[in-house]
Structure formats: structure tokens, C-alpha cells
C-alpha atoms as a PDB file:
ATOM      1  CA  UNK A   1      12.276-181.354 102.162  1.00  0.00           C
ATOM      2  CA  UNK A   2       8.970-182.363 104.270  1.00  0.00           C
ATOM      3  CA  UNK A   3      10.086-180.098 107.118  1.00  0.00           C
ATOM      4  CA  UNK A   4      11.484-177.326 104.746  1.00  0.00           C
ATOM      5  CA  UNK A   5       7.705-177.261 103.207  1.00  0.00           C
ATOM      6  CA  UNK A   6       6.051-177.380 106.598  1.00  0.00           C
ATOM      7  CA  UNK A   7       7.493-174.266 107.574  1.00  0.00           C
ATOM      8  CA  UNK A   8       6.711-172.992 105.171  1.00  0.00           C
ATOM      9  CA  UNK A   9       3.392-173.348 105.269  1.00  0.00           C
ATOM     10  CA  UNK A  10       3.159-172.427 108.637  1.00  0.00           C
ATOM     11  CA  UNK A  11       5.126-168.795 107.984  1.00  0.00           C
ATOM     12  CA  UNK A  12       2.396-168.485 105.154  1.00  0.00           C
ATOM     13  CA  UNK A  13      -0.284-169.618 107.835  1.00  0.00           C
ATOM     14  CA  UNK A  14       1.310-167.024 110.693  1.00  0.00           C
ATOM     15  CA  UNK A  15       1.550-164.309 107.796  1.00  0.00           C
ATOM     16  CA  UNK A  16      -1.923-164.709 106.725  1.00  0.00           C
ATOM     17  CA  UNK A  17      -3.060-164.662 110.412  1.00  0.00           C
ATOM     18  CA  UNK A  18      -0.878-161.517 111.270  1.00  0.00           C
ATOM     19  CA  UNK A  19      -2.609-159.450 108.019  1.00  0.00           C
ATOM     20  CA  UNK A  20      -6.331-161.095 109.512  1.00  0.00           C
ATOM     21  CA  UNK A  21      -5.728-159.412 112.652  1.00  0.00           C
ATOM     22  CA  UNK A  22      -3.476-156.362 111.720  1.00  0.00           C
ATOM     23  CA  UNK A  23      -4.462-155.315 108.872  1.00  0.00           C
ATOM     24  CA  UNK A  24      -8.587-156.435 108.628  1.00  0.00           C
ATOM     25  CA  UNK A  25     -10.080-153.629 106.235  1.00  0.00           C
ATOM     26  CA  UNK A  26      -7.837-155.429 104.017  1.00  0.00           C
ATOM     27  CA  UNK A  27      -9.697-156.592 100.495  1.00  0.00           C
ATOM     28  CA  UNK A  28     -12.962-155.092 101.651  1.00  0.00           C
ATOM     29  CA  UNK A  29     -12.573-151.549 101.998  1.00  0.00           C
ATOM     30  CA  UNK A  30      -9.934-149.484 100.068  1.00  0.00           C
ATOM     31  CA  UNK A  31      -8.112-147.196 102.828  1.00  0.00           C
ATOM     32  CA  UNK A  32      -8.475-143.541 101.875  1.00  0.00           C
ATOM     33  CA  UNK A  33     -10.593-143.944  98.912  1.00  0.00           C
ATOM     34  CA  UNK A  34     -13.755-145.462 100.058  1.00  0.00           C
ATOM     35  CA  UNK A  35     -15.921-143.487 102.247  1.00  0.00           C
ATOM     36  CA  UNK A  36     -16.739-145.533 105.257  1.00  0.00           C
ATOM     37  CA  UNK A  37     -17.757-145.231 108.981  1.00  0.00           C
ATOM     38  CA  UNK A  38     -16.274-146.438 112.212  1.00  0.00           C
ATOM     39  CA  UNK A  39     -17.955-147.102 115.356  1.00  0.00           C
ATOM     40  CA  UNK A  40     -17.975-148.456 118.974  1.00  0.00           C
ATOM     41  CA  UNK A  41     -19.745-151.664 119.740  1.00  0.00           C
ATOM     42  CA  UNK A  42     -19.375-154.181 122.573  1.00  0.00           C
ATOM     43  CA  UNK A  43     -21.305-154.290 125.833  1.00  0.00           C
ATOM     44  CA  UNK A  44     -18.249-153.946 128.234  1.00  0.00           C
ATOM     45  CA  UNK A  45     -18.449-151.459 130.945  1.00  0.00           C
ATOM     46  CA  UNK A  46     -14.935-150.101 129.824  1.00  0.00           C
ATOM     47  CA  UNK A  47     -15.819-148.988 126.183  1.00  0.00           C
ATOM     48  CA  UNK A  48     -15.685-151.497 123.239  1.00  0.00           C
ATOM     49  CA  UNK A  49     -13.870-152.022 120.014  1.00  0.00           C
ATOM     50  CA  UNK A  50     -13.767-150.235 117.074  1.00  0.00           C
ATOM     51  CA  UNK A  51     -15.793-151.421 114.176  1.00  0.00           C
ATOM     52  CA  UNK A  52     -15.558-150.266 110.793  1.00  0.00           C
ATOM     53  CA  UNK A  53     -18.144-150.212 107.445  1.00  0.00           C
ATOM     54  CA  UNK A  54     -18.450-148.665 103.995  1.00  0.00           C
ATOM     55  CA  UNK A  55     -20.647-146.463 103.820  1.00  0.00           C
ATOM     56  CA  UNK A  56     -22.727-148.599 101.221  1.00  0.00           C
ATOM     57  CA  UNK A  57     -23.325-150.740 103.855  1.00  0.00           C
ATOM     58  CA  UNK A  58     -22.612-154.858 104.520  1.00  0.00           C
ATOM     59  CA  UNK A  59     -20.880-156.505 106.836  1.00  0.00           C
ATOM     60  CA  UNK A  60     -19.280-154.127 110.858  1.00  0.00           C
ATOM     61  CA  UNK A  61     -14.998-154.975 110.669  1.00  0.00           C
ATOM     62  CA  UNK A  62     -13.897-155.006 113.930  1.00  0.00           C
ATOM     63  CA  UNK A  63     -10.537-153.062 113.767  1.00  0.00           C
ATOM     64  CA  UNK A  64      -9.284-153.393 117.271  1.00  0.00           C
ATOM     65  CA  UNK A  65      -8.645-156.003 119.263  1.00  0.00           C
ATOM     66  CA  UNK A  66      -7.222-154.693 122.835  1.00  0.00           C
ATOM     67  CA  UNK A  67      -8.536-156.174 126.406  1.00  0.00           C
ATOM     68  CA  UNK A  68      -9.477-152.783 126.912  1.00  0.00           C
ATOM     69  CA  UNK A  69     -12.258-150.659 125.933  1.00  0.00           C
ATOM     70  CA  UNK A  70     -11.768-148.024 123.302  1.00  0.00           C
ATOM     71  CA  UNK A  71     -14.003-145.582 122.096  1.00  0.00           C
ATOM     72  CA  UNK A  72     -14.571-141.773 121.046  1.00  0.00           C
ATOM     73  CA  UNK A  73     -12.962-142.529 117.211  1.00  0.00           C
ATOM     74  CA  UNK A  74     -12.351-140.174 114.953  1.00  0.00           C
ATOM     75  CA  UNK A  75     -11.535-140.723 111.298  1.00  0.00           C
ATOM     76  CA  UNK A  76      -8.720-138.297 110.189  1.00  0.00           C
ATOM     77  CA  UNK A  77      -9.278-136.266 107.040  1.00  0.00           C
ATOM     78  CA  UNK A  78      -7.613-138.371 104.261  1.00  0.00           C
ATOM     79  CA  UNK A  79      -9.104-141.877 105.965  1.00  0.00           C
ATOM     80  CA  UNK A  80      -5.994-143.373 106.513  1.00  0.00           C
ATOM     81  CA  UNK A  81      -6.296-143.251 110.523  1.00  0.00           C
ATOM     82  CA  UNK A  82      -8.737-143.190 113.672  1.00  0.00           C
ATOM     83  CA  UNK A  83      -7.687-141.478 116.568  1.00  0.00           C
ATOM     84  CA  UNK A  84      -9.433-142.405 120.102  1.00  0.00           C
ATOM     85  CA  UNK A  85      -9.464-142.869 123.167  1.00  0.00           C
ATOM     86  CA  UNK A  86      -8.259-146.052 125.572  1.00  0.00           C
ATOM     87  CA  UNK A  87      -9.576-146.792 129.142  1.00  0.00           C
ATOM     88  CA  UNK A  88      -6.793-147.872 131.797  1.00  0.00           C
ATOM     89  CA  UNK A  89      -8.189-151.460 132.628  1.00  0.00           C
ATOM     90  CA  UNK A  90     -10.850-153.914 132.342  1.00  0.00           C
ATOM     91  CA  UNK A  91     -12.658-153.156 134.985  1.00  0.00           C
ATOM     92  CA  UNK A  92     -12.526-149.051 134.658  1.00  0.00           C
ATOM     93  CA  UNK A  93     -14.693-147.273 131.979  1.00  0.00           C
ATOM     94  CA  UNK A  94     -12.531-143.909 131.889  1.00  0.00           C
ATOM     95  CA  UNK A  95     -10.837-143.340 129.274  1.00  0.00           C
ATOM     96  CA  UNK A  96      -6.649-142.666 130.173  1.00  0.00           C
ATOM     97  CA  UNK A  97      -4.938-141.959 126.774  1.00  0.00           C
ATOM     98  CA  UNK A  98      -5.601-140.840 123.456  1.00  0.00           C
ATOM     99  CA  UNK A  99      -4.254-143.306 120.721  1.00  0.00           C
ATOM    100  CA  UNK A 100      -4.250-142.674 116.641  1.00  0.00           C
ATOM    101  CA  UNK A 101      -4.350-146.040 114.794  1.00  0.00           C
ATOM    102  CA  UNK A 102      -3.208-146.175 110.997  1.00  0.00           C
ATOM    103  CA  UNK A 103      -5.479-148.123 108.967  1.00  0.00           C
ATOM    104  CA  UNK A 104      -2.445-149.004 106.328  1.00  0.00           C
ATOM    105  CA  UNK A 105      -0.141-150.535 108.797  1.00  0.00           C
ATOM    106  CA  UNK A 106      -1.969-151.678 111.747  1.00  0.00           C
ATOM    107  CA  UNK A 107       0.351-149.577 113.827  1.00  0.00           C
ATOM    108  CA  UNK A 108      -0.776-148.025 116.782  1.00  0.00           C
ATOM    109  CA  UNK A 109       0.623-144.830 118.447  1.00  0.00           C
ATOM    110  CA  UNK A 110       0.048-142.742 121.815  1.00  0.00           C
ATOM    111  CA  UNK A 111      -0.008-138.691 121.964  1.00  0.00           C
ATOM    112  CA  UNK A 112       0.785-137.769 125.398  1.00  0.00           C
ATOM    113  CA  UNK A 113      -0.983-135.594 127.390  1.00  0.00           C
ATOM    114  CA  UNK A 114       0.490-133.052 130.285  1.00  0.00           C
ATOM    115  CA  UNK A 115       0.920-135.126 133.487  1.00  0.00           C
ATOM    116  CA  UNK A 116      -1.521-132.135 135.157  1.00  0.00           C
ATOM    117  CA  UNK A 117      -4.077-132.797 132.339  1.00  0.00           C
ATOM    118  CA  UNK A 118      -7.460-134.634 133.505  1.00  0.00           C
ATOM    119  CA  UNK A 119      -8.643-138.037 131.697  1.00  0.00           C
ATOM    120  CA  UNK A 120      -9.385-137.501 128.168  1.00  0.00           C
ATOM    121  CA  UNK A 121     -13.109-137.152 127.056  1.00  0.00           C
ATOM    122  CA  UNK A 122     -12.721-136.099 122.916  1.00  0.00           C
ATOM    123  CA  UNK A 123     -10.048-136.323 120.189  1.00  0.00           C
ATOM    124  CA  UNK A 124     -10.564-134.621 116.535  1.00  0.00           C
ATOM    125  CA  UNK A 125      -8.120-133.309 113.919  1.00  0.00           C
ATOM    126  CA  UNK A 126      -7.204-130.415 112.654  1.00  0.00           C
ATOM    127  CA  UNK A 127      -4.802-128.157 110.198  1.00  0.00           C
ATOM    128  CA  UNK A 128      -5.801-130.898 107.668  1.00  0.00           C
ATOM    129  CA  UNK A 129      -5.126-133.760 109.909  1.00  0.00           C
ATOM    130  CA  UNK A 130      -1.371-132.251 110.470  1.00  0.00           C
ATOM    131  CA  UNK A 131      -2.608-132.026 114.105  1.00  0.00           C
ATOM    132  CA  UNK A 132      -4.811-132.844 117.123  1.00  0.00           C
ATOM    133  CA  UNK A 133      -7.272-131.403 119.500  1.00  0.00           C
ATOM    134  CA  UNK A 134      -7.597-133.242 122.920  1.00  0.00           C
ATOM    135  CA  UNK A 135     -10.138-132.265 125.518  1.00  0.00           C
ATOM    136  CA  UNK A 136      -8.955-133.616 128.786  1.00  0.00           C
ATOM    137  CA  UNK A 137     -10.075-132.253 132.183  1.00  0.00           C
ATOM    138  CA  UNK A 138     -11.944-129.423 130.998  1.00  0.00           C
ATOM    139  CA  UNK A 139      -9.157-128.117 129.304  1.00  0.00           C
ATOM    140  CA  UNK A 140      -8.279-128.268 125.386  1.00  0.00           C
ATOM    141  CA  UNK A 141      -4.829-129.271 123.662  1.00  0.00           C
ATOM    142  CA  UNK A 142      -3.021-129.469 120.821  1.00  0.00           C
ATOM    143  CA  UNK A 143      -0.429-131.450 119.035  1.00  0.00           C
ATOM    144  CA  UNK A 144       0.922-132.616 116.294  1.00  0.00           C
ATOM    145  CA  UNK A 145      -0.222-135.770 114.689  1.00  0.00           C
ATOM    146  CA  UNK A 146       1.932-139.165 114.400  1.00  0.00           C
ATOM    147  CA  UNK A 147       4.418-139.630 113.410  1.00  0.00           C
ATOM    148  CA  UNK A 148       5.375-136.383 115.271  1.00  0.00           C
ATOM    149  CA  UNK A 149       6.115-136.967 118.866  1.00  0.00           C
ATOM    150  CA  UNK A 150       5.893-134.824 122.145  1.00  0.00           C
ATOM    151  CA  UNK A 151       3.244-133.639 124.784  1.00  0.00           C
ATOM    152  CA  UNK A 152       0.291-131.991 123.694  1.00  0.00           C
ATOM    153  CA  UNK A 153      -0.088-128.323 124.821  1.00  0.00           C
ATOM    154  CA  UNK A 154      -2.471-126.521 125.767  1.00  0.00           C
ATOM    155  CA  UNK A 155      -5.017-124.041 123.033  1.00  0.00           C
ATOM    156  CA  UNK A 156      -4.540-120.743 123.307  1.00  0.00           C
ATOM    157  CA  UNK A 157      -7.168-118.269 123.538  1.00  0.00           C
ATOM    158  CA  UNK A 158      -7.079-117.352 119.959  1.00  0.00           C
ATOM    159  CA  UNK A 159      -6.983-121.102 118.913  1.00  0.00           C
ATOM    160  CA  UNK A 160      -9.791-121.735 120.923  1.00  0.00           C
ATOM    161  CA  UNK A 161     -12.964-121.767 118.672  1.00  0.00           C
ATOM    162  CA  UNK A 162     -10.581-123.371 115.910  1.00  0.00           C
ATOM    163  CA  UNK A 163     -10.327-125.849 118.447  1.00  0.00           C
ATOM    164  CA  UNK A 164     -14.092-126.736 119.394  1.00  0.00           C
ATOM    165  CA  UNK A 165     -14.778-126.838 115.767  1.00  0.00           C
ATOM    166  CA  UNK A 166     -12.575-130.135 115.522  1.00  0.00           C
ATOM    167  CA  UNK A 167     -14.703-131.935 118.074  1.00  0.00           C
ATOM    168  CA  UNK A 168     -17.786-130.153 117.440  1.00  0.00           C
ATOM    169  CA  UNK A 169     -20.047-131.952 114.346  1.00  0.00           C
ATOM    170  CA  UNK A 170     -20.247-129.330 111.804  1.00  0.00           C
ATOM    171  CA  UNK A 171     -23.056-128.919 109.123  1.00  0.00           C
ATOM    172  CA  UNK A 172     -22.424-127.795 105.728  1.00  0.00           C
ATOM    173  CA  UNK A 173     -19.868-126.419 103.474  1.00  0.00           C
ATOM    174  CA  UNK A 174     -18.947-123.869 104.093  1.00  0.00           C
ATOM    175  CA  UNK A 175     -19.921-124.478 108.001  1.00  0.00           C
ATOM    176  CA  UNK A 176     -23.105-123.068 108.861  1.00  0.00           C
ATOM    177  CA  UNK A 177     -24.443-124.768 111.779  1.00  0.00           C
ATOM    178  CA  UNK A 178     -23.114-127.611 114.331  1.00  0.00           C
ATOM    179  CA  UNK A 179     -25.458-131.085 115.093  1.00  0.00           C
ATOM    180  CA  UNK A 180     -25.808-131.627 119.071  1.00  0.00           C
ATOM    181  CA  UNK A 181     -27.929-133.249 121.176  1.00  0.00           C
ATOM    182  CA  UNK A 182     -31.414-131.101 122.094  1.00  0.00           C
ATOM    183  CA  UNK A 183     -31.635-129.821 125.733  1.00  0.00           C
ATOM    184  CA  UNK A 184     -33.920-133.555 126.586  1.00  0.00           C
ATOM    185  CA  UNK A 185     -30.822-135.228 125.061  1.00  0.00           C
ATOM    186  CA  UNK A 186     -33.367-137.620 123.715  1.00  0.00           C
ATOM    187  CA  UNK A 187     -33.994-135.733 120.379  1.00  0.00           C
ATOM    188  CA  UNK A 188     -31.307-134.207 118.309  1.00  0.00           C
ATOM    189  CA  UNK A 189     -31.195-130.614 117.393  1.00  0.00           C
ATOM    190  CA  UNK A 190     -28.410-127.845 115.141  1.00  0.00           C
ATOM    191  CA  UNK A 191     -27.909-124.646 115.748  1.00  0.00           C
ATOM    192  CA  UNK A 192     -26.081-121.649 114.082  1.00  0.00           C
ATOM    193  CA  UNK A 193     -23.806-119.147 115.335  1.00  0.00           C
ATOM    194  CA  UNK A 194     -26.939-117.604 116.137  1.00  0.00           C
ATOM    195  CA  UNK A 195     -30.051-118.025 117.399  1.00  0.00           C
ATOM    196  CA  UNK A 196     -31.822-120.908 119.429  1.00  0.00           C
ATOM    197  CA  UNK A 197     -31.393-125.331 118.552  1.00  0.00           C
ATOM    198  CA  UNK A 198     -33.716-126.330 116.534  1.00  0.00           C
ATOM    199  CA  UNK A 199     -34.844-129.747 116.416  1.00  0.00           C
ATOM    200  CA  UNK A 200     -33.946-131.927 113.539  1.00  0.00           C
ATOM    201  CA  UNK A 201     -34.879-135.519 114.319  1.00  0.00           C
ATOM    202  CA  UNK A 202     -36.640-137.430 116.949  1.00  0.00           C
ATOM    203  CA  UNK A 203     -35.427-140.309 119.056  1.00  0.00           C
ATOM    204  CA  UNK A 204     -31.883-139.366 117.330  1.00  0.00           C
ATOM    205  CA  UNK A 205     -28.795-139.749 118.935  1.00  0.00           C
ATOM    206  CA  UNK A 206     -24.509-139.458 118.368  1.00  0.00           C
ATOM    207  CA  UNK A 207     -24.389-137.088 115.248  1.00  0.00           C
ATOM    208  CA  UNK A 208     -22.022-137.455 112.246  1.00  0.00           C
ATOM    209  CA  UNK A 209     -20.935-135.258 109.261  1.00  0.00           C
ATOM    210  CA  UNK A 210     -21.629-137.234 106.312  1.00  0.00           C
ATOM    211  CA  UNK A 211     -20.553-135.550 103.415  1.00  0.00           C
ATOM    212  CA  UNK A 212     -21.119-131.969 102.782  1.00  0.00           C
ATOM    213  CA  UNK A 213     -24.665-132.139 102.745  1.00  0.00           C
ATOM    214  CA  UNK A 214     -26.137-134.767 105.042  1.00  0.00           C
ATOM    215  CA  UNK A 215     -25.707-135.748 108.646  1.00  0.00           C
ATOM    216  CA  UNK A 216     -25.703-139.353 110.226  1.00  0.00           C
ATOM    217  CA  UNK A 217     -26.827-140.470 113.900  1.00  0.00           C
ATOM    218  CA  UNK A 218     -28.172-143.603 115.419  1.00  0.00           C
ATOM    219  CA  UNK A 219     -31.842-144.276 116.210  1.00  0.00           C
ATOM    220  CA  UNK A 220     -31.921-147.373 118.398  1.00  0.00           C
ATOM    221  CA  UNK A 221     -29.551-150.017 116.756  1.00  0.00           C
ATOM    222  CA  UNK A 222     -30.097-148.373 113.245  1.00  0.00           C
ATOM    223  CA  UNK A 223     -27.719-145.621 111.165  1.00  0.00           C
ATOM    224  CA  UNK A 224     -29.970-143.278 109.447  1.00  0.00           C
ATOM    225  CA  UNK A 225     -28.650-140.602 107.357  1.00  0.00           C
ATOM    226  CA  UNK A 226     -30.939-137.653 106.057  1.00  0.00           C
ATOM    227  CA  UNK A 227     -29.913-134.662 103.783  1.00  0.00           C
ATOM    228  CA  UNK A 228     -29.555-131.622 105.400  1.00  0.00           C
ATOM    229  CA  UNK A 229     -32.032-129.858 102.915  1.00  0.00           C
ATOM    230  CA  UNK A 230     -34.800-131.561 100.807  1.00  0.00           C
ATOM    231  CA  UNK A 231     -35.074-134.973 100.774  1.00  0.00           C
ATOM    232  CA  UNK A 232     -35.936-138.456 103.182  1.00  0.00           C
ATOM    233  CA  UNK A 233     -34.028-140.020 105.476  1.00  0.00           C
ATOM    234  CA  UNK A 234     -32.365-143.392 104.221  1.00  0.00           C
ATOM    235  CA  UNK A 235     -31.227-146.386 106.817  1.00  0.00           C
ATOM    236  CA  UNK A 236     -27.692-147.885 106.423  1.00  0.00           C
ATOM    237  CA  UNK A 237     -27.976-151.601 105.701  1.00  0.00           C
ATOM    238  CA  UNK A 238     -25.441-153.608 107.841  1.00  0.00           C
ATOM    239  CA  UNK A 239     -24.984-156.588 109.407  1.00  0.00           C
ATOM    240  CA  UNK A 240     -23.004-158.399 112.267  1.00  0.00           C
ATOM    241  CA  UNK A 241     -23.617-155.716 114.092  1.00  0.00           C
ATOM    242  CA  UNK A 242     -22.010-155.897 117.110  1.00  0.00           C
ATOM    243  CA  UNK A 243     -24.090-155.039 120.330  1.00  0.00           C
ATOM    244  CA  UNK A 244     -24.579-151.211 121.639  1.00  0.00           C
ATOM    245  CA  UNK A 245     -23.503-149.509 118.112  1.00  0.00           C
ATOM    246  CA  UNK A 246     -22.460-145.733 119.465  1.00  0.00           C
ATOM    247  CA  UNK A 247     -20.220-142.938 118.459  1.00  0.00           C
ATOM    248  CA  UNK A 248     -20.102-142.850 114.288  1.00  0.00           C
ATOM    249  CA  UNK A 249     -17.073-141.219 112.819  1.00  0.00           C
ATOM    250  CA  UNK A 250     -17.539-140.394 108.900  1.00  0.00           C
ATOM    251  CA  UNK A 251     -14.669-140.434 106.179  1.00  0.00           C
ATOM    252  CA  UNK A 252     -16.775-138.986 102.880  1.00  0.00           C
ATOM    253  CA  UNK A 253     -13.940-140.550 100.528  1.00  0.00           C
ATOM    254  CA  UNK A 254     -11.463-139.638  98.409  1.00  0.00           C
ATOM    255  CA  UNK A 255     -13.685-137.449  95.550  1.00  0.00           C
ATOM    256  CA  UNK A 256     -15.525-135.377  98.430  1.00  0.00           C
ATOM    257  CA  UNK A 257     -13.491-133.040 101.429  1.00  0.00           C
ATOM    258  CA  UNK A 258     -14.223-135.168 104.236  1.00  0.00           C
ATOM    259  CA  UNK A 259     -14.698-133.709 107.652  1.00  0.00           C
END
């Protein structure tokens, strides 16, 4: 009976520790409901992990766990997944596939890219998160999102701007302008479909949809997100912040069409 009960406790002990590391938004954020953010942090030369926090603010969830960097995440439409991207090693900082994590599940799952395709430097979703757009090498590609398999293809020329609006940071609803780093890439500026950047904040950096009418970036360590009309800019409260926060991705929630 003693050893019957001991192993028992230790399956409940292994269980518990499998959901801890699997499954860690668990009990503190509500997958595709809640809005929330997820970001890079880590100092390692080859990317970071993935971090994760309501948009209320509180506590950074790491989400990944790898011995190699990951960064570049991108929140799919509904919230239930990140894609990103992986780096090959330890000791190398380019990223070498593009991976799409589900946030339910914990399970993990690689879209492959042409073997003629460069490395991979931005993921984003389209068709309503039915697909995704890969730029690798200077070239853009589609496919379809897990649990679909098969190699990405290329974007054809009428795809194309389709395309760069799923990795571009679009403003507004419906779309009016795109958030991007100003020409001194220390300030950060939007533009329309027409006309010149125009700045929008100082010392701003790493843009994010949030919502349909504000947009997030980092200024230093901080989040900061400021309406995209009238109104002040308000700083996300968070904590255990791992080091080097970069690269927001924004799921708006479940009541609001998230980008």
C-alpha cells in the first residue's frame, strides 16, 4: 500500500511538473480570451525565450524553454498560438526555422521552408490565421498553418502586398497607415499609402498593434501604449521582467478583432 501511494504521488508530482513547464499560461491567463502580449527577453547572443503577459499587466510567463534562442513571435489571430522563429545553435544568433507553438497544448510544430530559401527573418499570419507568411532570404512565402503540413511556397505577385501586410504593423481599422521605425531608427514614425513618415514618438522602438485604436512599442525597458488619436500615453505595469524585453506581439482578446 506504502509503495502503491508513493507512486502515486510521484505521477501527481511528474503531472503537475509536466503542466508547470508545458502548459505555464495555465490559471493566469485564459488562452484566446484574454488579450495579452508576448515578448523576447534573455541576454543570449542567439535570441531568448518567449515571455508572455496580460495586457493588464503583472507578472512576464516565460513560455519557452529551448537551449536555443527564439524570437520574432507572432500571436495568431484567435490567441491560441505564437509562431517564431528558432536559431540553429547556442552559439549562432540566426535564426534557421520558423516554429508555431499552441498555447492550449504545449505542442510545438515546424513549417518548412524551400531548401533554396535563405534563413528566416519574419513570420505573421494571414487568411484569418488559416495561413502563414515567411520572409526568408529576401524572398516571401506562404503556407498553410498547423496542423497542415508541407513546404511553404513562394507569394505570387498578386499576393504580394497581402503578404507585407501580415508582417507589416498596421494602424487602424480599417487599415490606414503602418508603424515603422523613422529613417534615425531611434524614433518611431507611420506612414500612409501616401505621403512622407511622420514621427509619432521619441526614443520609441519595436511597434505593436494594440487593439484597433492604439499602438504599443518599447521605450528603454518600459511598454508604453498611446491611442492613435486623442489621448496620453499609459506605461504597462509588469514585473520579473526578464532582461533585454524586445519584439511585442499583441492578441486584443476575444471581444475585439485582433491583428
Amino acid at each position: 500500500m506504502r509503495g502503491e501511494r508513493v507512486r502515486l504521488v510521484g505521477g501527481l508530482l511528474l503531472l503537475a511538473a509536466c503542466e508547470s513547464t508545458f502548459l505555464p499560461l495555465r490559471g493566469k491567463i485564459e488562452v484566446g480570451r484574454d488579450p495579452m502580449v508576448v515578448f523576447v527577453g534573455g541576454d543570449s547572443p542567439a535570441g531568448g525565450d518567449l515571455y508572455a503577459l496580460s495586457t493588464a499587466g503583472g507578472r512576464a510567463i516565460p513560455i519557452t524553454f529551448s537551449t536555443v534562442g527564439e524570437m520574432r513571435p507572432a500571436l495568431s489571430p484567435d490567441g491560441g498560438e505564437v509562431a517564431f522563429l528558432r536559431a540553429g545553435s547556442l552559439s549562432d544568433s540566426t535564426p534557421a526555422s520558423v516554429w508555431v507553438l499552441n498555447l492550449l497544448n504545449g505542442a510545438e510544430r515546424q513549417v518548412e521552408l524551400p531548401e533554396r530559401a535563405g534563413p528566416p527573418q519574419q513570420v505573421g499570419w494571414t487568411d484569418g490565421g488559416r495561413s502563414l507568411v515567411m520572409r526568408a532570404g529576401g524572398q516571401l512565402y506562404r503556407a498553410e498553418a498547423p496542423p497542415a503540413k508541407g513546404t511553404a511556397r513562394p507569394v505570387a505577385g498578386a499576393e504580394r502586398a497581402a503578404a507585407e501586410s501580415a508582417l507589416a504593423v498596421m494602424l487602424g481599422k480599417p487599415a490606414f497607415a503602418r508603424a515603422l521605425p523613422c529613417a534615425n531608427a531611434e524614433d518611431l514614425c507611420v506612414v500612409g499609402d501616401t505621403g512622407s513618415p511622420a514621427l509619432f514618438a521619441r526614443g520609441a522602438r519595436e511597434p505593436a498593434r494594440w487593439g484597433d485604436d492604439s499602438v504599443a512599442y518599447l521605450e528603454g525597458d518600459r511598454l508604453v501604449v498611446r491611442p492613435l488619436g486623442a489621448g496620453r500615453a499609459r506605461w504597462v505595469e509588469w514585473s520579473a521582467v526578464p532582461a533585454r524585453p524586445r519584439q511585442p506581439s499583441v492578441f486584443a482578446g476575444a471581444t475585439a478583432e485582433p491583428r
